[in-house]
Protein backbone atom coordinates (compact mmCIF):
# COMPACT_ATOMS: atom_id res chain seq x y z
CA UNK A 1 -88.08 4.27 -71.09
CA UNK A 2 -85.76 1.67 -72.39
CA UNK A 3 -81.96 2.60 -72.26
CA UNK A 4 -81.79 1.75 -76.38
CA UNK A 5 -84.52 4.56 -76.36
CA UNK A 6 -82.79 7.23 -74.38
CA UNK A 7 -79.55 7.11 -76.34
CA UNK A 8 -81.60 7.31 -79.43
CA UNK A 9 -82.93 10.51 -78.26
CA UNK A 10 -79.68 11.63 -77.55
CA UNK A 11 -77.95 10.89 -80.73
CA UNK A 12 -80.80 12.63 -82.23
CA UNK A 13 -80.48 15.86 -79.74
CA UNK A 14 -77.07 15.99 -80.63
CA UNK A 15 -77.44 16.08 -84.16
CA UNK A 16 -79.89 18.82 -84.24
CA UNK A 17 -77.44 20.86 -82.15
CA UNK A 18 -74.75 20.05 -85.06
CA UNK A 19 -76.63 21.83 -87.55
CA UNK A 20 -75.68 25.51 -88.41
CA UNK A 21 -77.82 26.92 -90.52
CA UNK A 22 -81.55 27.06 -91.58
CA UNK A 23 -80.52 25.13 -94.36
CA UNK A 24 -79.08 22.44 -92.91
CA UNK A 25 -81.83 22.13 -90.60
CA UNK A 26 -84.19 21.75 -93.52
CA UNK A 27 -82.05 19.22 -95.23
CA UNK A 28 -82.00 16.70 -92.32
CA UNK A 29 -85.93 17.26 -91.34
CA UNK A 30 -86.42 16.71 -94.81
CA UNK A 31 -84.80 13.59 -94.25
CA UNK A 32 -85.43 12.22 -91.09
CA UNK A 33 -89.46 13.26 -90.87
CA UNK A 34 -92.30 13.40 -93.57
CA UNK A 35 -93.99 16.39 -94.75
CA UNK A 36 -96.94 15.52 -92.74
CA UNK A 37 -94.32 15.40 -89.15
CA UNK A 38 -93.08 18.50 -90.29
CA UNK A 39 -95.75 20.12 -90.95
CA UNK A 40 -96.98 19.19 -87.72
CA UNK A 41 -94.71 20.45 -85.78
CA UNK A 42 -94.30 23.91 -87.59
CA UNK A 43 -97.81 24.03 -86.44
CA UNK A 44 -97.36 23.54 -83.16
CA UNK A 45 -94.69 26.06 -82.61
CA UNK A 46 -96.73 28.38 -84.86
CA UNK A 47 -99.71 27.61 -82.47
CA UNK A 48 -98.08 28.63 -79.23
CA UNK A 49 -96.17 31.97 -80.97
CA UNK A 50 -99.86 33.32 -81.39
CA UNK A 51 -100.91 31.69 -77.36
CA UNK A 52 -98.28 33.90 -76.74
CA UNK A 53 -99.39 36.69 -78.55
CA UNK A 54 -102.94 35.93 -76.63
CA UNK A 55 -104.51 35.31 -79.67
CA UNK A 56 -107.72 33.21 -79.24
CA UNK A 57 -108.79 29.72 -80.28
CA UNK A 58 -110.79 30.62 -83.24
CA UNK A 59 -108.33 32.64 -84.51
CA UNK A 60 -105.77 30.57 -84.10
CA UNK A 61 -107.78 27.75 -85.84
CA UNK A 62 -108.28 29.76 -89.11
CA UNK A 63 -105.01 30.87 -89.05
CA UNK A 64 -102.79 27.88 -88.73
CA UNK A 65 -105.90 24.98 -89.80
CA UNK A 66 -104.77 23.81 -85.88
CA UNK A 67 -108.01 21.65 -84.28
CA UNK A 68 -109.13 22.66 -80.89
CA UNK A 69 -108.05 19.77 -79.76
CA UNK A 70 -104.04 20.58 -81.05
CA UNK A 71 -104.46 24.63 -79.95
CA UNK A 72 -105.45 22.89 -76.23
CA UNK A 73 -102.76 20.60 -76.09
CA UNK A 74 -100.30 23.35 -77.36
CA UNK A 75 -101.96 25.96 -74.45
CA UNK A 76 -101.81 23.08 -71.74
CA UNK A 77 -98.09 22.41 -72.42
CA UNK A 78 -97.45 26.07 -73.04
CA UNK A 79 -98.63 27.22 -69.76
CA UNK A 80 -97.66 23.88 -67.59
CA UNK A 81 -95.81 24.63 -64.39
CA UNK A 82 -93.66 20.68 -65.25
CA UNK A 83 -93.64 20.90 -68.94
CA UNK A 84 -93.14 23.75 -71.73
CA UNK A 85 -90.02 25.14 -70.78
CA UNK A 86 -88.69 23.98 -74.37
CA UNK A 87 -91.27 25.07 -76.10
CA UNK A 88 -91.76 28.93 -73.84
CA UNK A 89 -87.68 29.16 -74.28
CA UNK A 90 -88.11 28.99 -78.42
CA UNK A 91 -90.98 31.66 -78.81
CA UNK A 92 -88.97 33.89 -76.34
CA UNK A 93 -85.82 33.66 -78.55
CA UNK A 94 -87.96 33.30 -82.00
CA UNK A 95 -89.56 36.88 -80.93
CA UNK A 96 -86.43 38.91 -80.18
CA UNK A 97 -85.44 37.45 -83.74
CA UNK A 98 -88.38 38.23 -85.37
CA UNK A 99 -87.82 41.51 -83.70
CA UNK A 100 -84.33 41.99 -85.37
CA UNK A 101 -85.43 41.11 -88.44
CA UNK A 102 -88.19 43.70 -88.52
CA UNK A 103 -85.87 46.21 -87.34
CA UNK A 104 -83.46 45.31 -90.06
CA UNK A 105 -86.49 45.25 -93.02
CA UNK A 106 -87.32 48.62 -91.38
CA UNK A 107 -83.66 50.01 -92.04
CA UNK A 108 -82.99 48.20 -94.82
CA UNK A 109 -86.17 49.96 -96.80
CA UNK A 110 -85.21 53.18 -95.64
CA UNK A 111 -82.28 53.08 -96.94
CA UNK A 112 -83.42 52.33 -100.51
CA UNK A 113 -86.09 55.42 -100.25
């Protein structure tokens, strides 16, 4: 990889790791990728939250419009013993937050019965 390469990368870690908020995440996507990239990628993490749930292909096709040949790629980096780690560390954390926020819906709707 040339070295002009790697610091790009790293200039662009570090300003995803300055954003805050969901908002500001979706202003800068909005701005650095097209619709099309980020739709792609919402996919893919959408993809391996429902590998993870050991949903199956077909299923996961209809649900997300994902080809085979994405759902494989998704499964072959989601399980890899070298690569995933990223991607396995995010659908941990995205579950104990969807978690939270179905606990807090939950309360939240009991309270207003």
């Amino acid at each position: 990889m040339q070295e002009s390469s790697k610091e790009n990368r790293e200039l662009f870690y570090q300003a995803v790791l300055s954003l805050k908020n969901k908002e500001e995440c979706e202003a800068f996507f909005e701005d650095v990728c097209t619709q099309a990239e980020i739709d792609a990628l919402s996919q893919r993490v959408q993809v391996a939250k429902m590998l993870d749930e050991k949903n199956i292909y077909t299923n996961i096709s209809k649900a997300t419009g994902a080809s085979s040949a994405t759902i494989s790629r998704v499964n072959r980096t989601f399980t890899s013993k070298h690569s995933g780690d990223g991607l396995r560390l995010v659908i941990k954390r995205l579950e104990g937050t969807t978690k939270r926020s179905d606990t807090s819906r939950a309360n939240n709707g009991a309270e207003n019965d």
